[in-house]
N, C-alpha and C. Protein backbone atom coordinates (compact mmCIF):
# COMPACT_ATOMS: atom_id res chain seq x y z
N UNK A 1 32.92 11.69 57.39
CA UNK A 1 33.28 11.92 58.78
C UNK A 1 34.49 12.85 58.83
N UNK A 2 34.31 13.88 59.60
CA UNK A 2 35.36 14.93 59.53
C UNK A 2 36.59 14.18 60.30
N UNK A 3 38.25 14.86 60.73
CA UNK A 3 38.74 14.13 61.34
C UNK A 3 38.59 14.97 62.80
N UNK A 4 39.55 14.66 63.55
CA UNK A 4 40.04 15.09 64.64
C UNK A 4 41.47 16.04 64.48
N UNK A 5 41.42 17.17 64.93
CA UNK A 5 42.05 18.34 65.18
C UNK A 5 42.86 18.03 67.02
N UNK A 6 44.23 18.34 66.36
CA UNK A 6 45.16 18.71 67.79
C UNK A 6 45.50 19.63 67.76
N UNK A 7 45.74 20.61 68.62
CA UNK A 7 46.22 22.17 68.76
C UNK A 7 47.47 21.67 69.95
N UNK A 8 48.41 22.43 69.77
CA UNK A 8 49.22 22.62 70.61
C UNK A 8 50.20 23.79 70.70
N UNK A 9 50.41 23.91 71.66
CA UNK A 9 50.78 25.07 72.07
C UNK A 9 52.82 25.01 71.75
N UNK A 10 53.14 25.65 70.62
CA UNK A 10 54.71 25.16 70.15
C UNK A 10 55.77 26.56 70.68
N UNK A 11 54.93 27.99 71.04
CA UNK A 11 56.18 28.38 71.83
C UNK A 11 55.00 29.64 72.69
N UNK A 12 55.56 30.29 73.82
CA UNK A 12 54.47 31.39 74.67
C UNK A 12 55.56 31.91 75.29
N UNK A 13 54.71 33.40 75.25
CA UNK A 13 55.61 34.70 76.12
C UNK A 13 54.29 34.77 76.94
N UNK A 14 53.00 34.55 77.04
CA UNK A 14 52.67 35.08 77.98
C UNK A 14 51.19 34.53 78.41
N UNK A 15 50.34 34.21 78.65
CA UNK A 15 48.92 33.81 79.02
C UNK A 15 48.07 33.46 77.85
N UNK A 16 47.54 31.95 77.98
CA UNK A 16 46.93 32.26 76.68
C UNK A 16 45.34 32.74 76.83
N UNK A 17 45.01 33.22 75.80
CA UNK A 17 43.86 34.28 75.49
C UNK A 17 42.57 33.59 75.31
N UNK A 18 41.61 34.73 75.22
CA UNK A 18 40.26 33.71 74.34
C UNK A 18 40.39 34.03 73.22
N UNK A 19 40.78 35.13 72.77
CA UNK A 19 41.37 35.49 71.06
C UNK A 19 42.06 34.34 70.63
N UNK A 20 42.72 33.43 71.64
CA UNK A 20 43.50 32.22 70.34
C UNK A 20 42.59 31.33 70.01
N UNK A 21 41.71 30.85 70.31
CA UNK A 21 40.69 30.15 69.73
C UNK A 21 39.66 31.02 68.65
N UNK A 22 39.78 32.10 68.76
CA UNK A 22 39.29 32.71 67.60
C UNK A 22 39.92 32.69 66.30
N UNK A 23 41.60 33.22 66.50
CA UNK A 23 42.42 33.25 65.62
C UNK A 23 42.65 31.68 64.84
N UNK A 24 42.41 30.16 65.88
CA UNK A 24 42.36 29.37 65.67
C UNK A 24 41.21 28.76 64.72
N UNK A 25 40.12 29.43 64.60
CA UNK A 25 38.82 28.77 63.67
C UNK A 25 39.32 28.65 62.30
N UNK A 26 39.64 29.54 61.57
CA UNK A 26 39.40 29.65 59.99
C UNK A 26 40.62 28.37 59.91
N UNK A 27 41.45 27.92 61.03
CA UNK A 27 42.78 27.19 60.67
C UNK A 27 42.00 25.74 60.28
N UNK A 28 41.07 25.19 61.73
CA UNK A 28 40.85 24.39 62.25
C UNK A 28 39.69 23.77 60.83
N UNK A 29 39.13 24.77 60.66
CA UNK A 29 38.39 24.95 59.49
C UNK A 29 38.72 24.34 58.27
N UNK A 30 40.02 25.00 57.66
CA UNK A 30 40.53 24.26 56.52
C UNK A 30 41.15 23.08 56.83
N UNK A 31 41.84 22.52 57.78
CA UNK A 31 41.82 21.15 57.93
C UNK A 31 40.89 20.52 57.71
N UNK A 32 39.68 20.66 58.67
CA UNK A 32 38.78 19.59 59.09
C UNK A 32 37.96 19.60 57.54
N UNK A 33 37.97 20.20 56.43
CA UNK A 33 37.17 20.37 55.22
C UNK A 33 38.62 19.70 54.04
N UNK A 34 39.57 19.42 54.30
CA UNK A 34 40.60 18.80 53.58
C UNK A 34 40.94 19.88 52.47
N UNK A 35 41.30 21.37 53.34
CA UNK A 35 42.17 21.81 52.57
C UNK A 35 43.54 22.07 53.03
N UNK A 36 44.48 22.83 52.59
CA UNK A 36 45.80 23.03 53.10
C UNK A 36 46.31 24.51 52.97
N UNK A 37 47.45 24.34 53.80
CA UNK A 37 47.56 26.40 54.46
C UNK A 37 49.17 26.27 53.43
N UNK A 38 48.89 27.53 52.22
CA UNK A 38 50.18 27.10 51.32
C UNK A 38 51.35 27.74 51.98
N UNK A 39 52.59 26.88 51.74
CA UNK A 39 53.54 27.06 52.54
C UNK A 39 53.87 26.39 53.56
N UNK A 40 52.37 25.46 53.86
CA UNK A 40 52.86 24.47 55.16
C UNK A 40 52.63 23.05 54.75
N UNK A 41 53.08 22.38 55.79
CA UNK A 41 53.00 20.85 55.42
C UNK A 41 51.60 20.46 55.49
N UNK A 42 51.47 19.59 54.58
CA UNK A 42 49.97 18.72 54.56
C UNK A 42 49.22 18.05 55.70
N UNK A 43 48.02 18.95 56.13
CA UNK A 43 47.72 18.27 57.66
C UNK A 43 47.87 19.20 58.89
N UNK A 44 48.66 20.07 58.45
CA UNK A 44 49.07 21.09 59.20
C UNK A 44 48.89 22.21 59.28
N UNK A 45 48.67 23.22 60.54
CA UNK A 45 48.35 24.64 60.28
C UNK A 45 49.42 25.08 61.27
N UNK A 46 50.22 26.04 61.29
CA UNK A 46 50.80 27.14 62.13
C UNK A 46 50.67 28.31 62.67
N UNK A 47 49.93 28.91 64.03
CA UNK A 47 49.42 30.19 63.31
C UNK A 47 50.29 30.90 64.91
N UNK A 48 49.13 32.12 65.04
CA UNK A 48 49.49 32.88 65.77
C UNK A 48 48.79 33.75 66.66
N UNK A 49 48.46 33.86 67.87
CA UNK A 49 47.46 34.34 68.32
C UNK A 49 47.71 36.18 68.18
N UNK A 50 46.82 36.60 68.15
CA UNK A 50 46.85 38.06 67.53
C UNK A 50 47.34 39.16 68.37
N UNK A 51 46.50 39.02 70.00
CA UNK A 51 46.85 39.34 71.23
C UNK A 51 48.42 39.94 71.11
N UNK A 52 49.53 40.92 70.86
CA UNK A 52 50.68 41.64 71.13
C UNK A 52 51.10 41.01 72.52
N UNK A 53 50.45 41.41 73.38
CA UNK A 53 50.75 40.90 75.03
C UNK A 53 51.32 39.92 75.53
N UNK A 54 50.49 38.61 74.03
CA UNK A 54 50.58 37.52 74.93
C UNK A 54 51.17 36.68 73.94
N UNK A 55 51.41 36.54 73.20
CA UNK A 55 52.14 36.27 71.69
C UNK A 55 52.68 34.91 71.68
N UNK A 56 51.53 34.02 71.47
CA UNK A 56 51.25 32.40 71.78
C UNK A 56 51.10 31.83 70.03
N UNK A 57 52.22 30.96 69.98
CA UNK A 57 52.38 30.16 68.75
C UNK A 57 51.84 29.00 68.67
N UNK A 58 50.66 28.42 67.97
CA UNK A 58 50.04 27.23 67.91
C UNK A 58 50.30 26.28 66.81
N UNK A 59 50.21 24.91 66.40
CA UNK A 59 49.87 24.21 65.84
C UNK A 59 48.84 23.30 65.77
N UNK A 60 47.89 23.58 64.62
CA UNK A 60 46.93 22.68 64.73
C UNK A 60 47.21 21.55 63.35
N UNK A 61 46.98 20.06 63.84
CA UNK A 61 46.84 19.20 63.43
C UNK A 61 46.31 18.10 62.93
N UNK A 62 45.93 16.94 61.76
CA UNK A 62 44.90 16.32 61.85
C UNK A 62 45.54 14.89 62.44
N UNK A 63 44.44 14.73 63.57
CA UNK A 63 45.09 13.38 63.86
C UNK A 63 44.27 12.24 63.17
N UNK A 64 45.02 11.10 62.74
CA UNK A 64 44.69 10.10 62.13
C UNK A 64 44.55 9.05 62.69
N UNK A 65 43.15 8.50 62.43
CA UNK A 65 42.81 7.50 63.23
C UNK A 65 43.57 6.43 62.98
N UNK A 66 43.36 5.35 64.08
CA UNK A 66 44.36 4.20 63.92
C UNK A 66 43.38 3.06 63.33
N UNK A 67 44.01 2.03 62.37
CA UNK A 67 43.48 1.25 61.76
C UNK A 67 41.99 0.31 61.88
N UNK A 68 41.86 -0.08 63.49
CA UNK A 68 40.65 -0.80 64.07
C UNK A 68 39.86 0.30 64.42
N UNK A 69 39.82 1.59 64.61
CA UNK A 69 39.05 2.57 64.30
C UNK A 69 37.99 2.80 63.16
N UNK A 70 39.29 3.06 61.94
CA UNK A 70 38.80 3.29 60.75
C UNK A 70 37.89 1.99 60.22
N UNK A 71 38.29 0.80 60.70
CA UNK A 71 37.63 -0.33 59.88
C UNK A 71 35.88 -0.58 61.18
N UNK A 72 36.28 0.38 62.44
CA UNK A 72 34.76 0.62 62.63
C UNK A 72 34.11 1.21 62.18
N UNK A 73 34.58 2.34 61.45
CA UNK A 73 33.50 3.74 60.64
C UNK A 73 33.51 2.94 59.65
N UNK A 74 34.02 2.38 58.98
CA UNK A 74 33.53 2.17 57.70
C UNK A 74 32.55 0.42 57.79
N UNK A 75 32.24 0.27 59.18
CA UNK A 75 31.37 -0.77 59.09
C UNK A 75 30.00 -0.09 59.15
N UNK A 76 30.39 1.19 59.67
CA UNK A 76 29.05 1.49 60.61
C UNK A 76 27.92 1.93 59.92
């Protein structure tokens, strides 16, 4: 079971784009497949939307399920 991904938006000069969800895949990607972006913390991606104009700083994250969750997937 893959996890769950949070994106958030950590600083903006200007509108965000449909380019940031593009720029966002390959991130969202190596999380959700349990790899890691070197240089950053474990779990974590930092990136940057590409757009000059609009120059929107993201973090994407894995969120971790909480305990009576996990002990449902692993009944199921």
């Amino acid at each position: 079971m893959r996890p769950k991904i949070k994106i958030t938006i950590t600083d903006r000069r200007g509108k965000i784009c449909p380019m940031a969800m593009h720029c966002a895949f390959p991130y969202i990607d190596i999380l959700r497949y349990g790899g890691t972006i070197p240089g950053q913390e474990k779990g974590k991606a930092e990136f940057c939307c590409s757009d000059a104009g609009t120059i929107m700083v993201f973090e994407a994250e894995i969120v971790e399920k909480k305990k009576d969750e996990r002990d449902k997937a692993d009944k199921a």
